[in-house]
Protein backbone atom coordinates (compact mmCIF):
# COMPACT_ATOMS: atom_id res chain seq x y z
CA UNK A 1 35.81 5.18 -41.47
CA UNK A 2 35.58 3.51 -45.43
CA UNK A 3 38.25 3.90 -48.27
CA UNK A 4 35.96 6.16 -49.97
CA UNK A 5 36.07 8.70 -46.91
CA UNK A 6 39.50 8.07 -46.38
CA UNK A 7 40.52 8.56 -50.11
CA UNK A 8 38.56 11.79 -50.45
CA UNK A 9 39.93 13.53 -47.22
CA UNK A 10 43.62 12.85 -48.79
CA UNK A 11 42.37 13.90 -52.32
CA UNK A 12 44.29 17.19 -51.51
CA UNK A 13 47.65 14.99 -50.71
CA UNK A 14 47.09 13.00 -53.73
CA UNK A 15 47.21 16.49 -56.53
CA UNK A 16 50.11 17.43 -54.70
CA UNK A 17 52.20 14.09 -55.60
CA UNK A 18 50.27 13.67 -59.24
CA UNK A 19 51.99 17.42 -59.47
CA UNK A 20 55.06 16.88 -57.91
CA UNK A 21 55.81 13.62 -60.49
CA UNK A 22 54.88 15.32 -63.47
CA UNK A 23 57.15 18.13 -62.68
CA UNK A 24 59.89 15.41 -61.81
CA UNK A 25 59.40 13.37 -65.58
CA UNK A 26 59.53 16.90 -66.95
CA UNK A 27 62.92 17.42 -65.27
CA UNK A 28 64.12 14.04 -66.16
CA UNK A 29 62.96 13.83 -69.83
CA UNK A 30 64.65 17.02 -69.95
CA UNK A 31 68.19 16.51 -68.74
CA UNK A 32 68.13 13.60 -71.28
CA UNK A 33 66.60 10.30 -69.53
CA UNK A 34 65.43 7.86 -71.49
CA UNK A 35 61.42 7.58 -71.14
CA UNK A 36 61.51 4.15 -70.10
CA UNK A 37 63.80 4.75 -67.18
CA UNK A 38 61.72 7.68 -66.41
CA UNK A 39 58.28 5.81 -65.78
CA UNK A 40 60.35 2.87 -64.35
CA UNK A 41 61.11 5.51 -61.56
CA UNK A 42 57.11 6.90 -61.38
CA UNK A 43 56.18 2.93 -61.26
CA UNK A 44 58.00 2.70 -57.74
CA UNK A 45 57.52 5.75 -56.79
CA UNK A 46 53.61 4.99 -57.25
CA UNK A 47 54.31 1.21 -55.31
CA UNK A 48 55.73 2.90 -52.48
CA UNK A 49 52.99 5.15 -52.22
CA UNK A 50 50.53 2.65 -52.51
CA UNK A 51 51.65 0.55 -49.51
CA UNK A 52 52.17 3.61 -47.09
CA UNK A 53 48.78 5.19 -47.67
CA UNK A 54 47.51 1.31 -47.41
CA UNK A 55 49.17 0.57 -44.42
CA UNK A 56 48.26 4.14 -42.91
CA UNK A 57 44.75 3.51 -43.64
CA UNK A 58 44.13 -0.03 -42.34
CA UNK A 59 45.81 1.50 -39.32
CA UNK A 60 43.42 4.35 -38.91
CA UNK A 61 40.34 2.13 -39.30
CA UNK A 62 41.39 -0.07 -36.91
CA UNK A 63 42.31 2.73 -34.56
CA UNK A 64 38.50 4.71 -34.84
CA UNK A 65 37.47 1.03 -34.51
CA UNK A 66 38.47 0.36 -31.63
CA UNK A 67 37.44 4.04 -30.06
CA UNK A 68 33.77 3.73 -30.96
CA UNK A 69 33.75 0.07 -29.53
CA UNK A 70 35.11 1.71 -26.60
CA UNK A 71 32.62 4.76 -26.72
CA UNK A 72 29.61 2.16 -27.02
CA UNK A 73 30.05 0.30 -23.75
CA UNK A 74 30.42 2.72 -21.59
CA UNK A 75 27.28 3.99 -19.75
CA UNK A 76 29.05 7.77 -19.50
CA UNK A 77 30.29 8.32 -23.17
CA UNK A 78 31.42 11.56 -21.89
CA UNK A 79 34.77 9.69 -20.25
CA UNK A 80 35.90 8.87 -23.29
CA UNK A 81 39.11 10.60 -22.80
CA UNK A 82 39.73 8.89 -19.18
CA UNK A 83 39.39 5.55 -20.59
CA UNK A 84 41.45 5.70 -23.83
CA UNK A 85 45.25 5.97 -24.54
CA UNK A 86 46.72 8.23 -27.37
CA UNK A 87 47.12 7.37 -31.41
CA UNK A 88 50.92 6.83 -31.06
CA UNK A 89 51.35 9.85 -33.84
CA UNK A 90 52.20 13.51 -32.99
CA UNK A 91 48.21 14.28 -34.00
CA UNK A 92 46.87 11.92 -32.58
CA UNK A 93 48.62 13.05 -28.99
CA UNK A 94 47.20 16.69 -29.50
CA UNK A 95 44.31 15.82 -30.22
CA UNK A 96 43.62 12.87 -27.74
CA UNK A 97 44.92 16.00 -24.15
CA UNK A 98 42.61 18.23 -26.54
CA UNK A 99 40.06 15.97 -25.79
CA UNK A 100 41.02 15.09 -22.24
CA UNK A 101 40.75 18.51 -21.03
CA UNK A 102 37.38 18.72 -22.97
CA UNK A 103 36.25 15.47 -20.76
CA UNK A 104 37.73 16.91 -17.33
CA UNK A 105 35.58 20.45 -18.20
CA UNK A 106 32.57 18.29 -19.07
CA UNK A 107 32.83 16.31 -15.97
CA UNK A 108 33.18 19.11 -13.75
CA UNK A 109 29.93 20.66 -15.06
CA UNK A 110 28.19 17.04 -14.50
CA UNK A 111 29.69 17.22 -10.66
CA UNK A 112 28.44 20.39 -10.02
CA UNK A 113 25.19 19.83 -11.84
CA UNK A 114 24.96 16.70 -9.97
CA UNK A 115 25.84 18.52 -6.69
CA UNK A 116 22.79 21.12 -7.55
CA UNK A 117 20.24 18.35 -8.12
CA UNK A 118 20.76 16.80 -5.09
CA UNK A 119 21.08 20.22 -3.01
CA UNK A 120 17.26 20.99 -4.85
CA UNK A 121 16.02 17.32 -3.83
CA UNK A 122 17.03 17.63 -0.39
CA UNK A 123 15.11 21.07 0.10
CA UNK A 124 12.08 19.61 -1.91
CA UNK A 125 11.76 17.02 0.29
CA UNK A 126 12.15 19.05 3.52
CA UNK A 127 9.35 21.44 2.33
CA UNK A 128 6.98 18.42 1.53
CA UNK A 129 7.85 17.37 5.44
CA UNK A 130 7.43 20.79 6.50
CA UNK A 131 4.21 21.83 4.37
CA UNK A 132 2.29 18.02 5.65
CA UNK A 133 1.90 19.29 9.10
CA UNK A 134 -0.18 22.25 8.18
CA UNK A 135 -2.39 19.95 5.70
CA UNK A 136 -2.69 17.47 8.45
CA UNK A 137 -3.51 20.28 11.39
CA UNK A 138 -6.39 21.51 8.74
CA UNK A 139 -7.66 17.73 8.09
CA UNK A 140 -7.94 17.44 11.73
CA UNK A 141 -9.87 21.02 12.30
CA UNK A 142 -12.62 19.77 8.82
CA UNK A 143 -13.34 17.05 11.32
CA UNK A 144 -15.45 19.43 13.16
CA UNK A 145 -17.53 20.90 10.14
CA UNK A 146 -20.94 20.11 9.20
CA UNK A 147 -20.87 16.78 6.93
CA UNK A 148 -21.73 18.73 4.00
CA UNK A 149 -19.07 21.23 4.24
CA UNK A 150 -16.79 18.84 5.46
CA UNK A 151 -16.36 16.49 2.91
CA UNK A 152 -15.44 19.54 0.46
CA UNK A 153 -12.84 20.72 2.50
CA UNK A 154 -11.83 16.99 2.98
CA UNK A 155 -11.69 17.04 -1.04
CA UNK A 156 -9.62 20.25 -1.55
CA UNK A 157 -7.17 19.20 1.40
CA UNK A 158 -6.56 15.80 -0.35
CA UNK A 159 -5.86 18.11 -3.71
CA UNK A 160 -3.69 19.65 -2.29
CA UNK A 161 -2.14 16.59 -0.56
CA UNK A 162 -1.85 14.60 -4.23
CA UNK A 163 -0.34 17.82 -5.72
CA UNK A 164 2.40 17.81 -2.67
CA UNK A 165 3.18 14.15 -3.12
CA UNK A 166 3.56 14.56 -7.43
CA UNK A 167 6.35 17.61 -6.15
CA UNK A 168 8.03 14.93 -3.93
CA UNK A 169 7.95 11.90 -6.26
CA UNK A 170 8.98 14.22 -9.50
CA UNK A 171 11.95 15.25 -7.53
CA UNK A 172 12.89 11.71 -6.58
CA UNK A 173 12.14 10.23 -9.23
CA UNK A 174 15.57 9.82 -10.92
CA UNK A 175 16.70 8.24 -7.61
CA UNK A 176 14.09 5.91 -7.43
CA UNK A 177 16.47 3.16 -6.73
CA UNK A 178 17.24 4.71 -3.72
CA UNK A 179 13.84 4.32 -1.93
CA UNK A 180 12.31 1.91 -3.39
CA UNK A 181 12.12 -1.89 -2.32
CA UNK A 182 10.63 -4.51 -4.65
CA UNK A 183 8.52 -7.54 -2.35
CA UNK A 184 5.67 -9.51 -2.58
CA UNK A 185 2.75 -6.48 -1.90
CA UNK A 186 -1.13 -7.28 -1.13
CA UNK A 187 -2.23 -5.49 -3.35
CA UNK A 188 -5.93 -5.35 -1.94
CA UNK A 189 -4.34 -3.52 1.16
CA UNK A 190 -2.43 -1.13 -0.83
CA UNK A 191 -5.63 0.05 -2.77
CA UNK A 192 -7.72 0.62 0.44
CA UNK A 193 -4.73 2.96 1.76
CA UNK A 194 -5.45 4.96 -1.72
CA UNK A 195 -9.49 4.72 -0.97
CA UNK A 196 -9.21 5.99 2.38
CA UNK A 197 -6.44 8.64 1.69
CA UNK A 198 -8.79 9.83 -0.87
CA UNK A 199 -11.86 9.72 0.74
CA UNK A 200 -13.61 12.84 0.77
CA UNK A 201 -12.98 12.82 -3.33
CA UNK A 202 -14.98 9.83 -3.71
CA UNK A 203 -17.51 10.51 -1.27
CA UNK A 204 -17.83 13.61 -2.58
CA UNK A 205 -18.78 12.58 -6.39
CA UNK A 206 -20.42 9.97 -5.47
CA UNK A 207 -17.86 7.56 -6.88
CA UNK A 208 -18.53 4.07 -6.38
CA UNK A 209 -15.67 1.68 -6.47
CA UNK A 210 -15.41 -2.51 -6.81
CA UNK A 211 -12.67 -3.93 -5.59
CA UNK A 212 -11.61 -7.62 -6.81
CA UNK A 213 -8.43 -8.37 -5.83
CA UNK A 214 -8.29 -10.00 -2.63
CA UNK A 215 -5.38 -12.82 -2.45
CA UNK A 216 -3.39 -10.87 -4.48
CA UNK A 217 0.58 -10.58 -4.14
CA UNK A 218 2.56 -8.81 -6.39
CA UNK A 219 5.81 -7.82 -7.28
CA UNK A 220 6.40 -3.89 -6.77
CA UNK A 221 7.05 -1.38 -3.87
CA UNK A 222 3.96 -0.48 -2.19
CA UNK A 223 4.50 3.02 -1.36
CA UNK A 224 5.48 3.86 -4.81
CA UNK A 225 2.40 1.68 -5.79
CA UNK A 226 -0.04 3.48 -4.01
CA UNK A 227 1.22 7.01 -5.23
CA UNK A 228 0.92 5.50 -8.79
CA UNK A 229 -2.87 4.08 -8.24
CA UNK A 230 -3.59 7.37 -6.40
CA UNK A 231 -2.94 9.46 -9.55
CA UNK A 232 -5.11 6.71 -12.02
CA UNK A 233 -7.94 6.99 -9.18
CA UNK A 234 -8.05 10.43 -9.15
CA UNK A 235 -7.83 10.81 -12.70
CA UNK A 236 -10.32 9.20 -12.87
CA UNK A 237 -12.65 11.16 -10.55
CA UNK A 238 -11.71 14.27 -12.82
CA UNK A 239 -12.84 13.00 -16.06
CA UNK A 240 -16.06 11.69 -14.90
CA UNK A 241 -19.35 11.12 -17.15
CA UNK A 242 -21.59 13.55 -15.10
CA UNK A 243 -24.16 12.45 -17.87
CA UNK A 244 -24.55 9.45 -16.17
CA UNK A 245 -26.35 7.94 -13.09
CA UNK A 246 -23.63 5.89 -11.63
CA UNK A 247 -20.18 7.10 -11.68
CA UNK A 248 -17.90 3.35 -10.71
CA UNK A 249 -14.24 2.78 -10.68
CA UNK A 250 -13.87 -1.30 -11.19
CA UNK A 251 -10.64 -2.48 -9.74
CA UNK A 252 -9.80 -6.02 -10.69
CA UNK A 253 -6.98 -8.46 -11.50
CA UNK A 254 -6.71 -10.27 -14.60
CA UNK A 255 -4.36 -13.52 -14.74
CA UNK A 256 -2.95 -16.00 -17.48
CA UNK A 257 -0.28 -18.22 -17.45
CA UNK A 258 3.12 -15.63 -17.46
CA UNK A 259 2.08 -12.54 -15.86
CA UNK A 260 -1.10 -10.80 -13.76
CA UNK A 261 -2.24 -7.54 -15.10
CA UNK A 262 -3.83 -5.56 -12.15
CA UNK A 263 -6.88 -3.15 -14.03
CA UNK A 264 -8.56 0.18 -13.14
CA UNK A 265 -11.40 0.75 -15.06
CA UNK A 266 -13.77 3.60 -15.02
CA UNK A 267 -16.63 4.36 -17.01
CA UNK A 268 -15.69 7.88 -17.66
CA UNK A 269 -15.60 10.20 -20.79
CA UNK A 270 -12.94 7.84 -21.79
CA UNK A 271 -9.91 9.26 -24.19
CA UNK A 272 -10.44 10.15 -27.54
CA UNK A 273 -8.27 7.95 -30.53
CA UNK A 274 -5.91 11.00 -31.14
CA UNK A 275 -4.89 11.53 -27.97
CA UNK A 276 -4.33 8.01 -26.17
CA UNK A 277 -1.17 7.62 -27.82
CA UNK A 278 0.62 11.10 -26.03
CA UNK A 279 -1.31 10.25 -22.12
CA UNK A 280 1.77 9.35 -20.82
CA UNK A 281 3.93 12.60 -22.29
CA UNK A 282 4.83 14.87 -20.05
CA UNK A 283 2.27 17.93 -19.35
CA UNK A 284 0.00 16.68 -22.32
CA UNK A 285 -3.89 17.21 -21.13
CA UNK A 286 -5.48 16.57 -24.12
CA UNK A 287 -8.87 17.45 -25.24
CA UNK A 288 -10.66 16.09 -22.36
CA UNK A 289 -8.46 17.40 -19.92
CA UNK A 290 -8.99 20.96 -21.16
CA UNK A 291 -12.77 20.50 -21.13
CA UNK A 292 -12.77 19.48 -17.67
CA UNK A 293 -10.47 22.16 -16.45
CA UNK A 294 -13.09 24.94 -17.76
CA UNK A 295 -16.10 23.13 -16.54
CA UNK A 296 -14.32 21.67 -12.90
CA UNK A 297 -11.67 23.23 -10.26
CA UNK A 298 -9.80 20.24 -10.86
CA UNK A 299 -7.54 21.78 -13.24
CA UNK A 300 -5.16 18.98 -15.18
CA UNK A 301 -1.40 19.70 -14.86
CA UNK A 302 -0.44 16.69 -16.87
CA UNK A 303 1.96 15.16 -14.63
CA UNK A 304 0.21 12.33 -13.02
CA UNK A 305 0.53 9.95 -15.90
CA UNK A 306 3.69 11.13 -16.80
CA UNK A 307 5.13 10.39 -12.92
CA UNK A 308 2.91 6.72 -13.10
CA UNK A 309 4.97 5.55 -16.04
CA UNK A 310 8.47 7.13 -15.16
CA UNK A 311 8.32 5.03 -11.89
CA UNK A 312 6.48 2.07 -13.43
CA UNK A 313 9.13 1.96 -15.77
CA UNK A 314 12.15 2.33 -12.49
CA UNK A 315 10.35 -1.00 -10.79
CA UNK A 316 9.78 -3.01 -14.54
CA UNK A 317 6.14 -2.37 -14.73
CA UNK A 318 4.39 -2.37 -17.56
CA UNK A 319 1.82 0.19 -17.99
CA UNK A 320 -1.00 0.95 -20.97
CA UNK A 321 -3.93 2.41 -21.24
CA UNK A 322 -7.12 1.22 -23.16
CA UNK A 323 -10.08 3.17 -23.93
CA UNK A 324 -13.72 4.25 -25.49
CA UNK A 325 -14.40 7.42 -25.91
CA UNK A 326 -17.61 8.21 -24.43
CA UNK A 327 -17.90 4.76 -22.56
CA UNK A 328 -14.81 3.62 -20.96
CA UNK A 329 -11.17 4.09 -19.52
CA UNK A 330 -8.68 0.80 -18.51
CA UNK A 331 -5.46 1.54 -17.23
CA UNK A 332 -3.33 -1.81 -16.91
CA UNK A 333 -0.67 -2.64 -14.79
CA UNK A 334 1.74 -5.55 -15.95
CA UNK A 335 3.38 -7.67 -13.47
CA UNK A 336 5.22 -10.91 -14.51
CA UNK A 337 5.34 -14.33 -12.22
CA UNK A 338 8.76 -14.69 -12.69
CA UNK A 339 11.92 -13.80 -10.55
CA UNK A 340 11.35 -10.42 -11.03
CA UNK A 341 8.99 -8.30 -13.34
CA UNK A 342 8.26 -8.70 -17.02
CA UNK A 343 7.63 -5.58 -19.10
CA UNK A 344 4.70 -5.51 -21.68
């Protein structure tokens, strides 16, 4: 709130007093006042106006003042109402239970909201419980196929498998904090969990993959970890350069002196300029992604990267994404050496 605002929301006020004193030096002048005794009178009367409105509006601005302090530390803006007392004038009071049965409406939509969310989490995460035993009864019946048939069915079960895990971490992910546990992780081990969980997709596209991280301990959660590097890998897989001989997925850490960046690099299609900037937006596929849907069964939903920085960004990892189009894809993992993690 300025004096310009202020003065222009009272404009109205101030006519009605410019009116109301010319009428009142017509009156006088009339009734036979002398003229000097007559703007004597307009003089205070003009004084005392002066200091009111002045007083009224350093009191205002100190009042909004102190609200939108108030409204800028708290993390629910929305309580507003609970936190602050009444303006100690009759407006101020209607307007301040106006606005405190506004908050207690708000807040019992954001209860009941909140009460829904949780009520869908819970049955999302039963029916990823309940619809594993199925995929794992069919893994275990593939066994007995021919190796050639086998490792397809081993590929479409994992599909399947990474598509059921994106439904359980998208519906936990704004809870993260609730399942998650940051420690010192081998990495190397957490990486061979992802290789052998996805086996049948690499086997079956020939994929070969370098690992170079062995000695490795870093700062994250490894389940969460190994959902993350699960969605790069396969990724990955599904935007490979069939033009070429050797399909390879290099995974390797690089170190200086403040932080260790943990790299997957694939020489894949790569990521066209125009699109690297929006990987990480949710449902974006971009031009690659809709060429390999009409030329592969691994259709792209969009969601992987989206879900790898959401949680990257819950445990303080930083995440980018370099690339060639035509010749290369990095995706790089920040972690910091500190007490805890440093963002990029």
């Amino acid at each position: 709130m300025n004096l310009p605002e202020y003065l222009k929301d009272r404009a109205l006020v101030y006519l009605g007093r410019i009116l109301c004193m010319l009428l009142l030096s017509f009156y006088l002048l009339s009734v036979g006042n002398r003229l000097d005794n007559v703007i004597l009178i307009l003089m205070f009367w003009l004084a005392l106006t002066a200091v009111c409105e002045t007083v009224r509006f350093l009191q205002r601005k100190k009042n909004f003042e102190r609200i939108l302090q108030t409204l800028s530390e708290l993390d629910k803006p929305y309580l507003i109402g609970e936190v602050e007392s009444p303006l100690n004038n009759l407006e101020g009071k209607k307007y301040w239970e106006i606005l405190r049965k506004s908050n207690k409406s708000v807040i019992e939509k954001v209860n009941e909201t909140e009460d829904e969310m949780k009520d869908y989490r819970e049955y999302i995460e039963s029916w990823v419980h309940e619809i594993k035993l199925p995929i794992t009864a069919l893994e275990l019946m593939v066994q007995k196929e021919e190796p050639k048939k086998k490792n397809r069915l081993m590929e479409e079960l994992e599909r399947i498998d990474n598509y059921v895990e994106q439904v359980l971490f998208y519906a936990r992910s704004e809870q993260v904090y609730q399942d998650f546990v940051i420690s010192e992780t081998d990495i190397t081990e957490v990486i061979y969990e992802v290789m052998a969980k996805n086996k049948g997709l690499l086997i079956g596209n020939r994929v070969a993959v370098q690992v170079e991280t062995e000695g490795n301990l870093l700062l994250c959660d490894g389940k969460w970890m190994s959902f993350i590097l699960q969605q790069v890998i396969t990724n990955a897989v599904k935007y490979m350069d069939f033009q070429k001989e050797i399909f390879r997925i290099h995974i390797y850490i690089k170190e200086d002196a403040d932080k260790k960046e943990l790299v997957v690099e694939d020489n894949g299609v790569g990521i066209s300029p125009g699109d690297i900037g929006r990987v990480f937006e949710k449902g974006f596929t971009g031009a690659n992604g809709r060429a390999a849907d009409k030329n592969s069964l691994m259709a792209s939903t969009g969601m992987g990267l989206y879900l790898c920085r959401k949680l990257c960004e819950k445990m303080d990892i930083g995440i980018r994404i370099e690339s060639e189009e035509g010749e290369y894809t990095k995706v790089l993992f920040c972690f910091g050496k500190s007490t805890y993690l440093t963002k990029l």
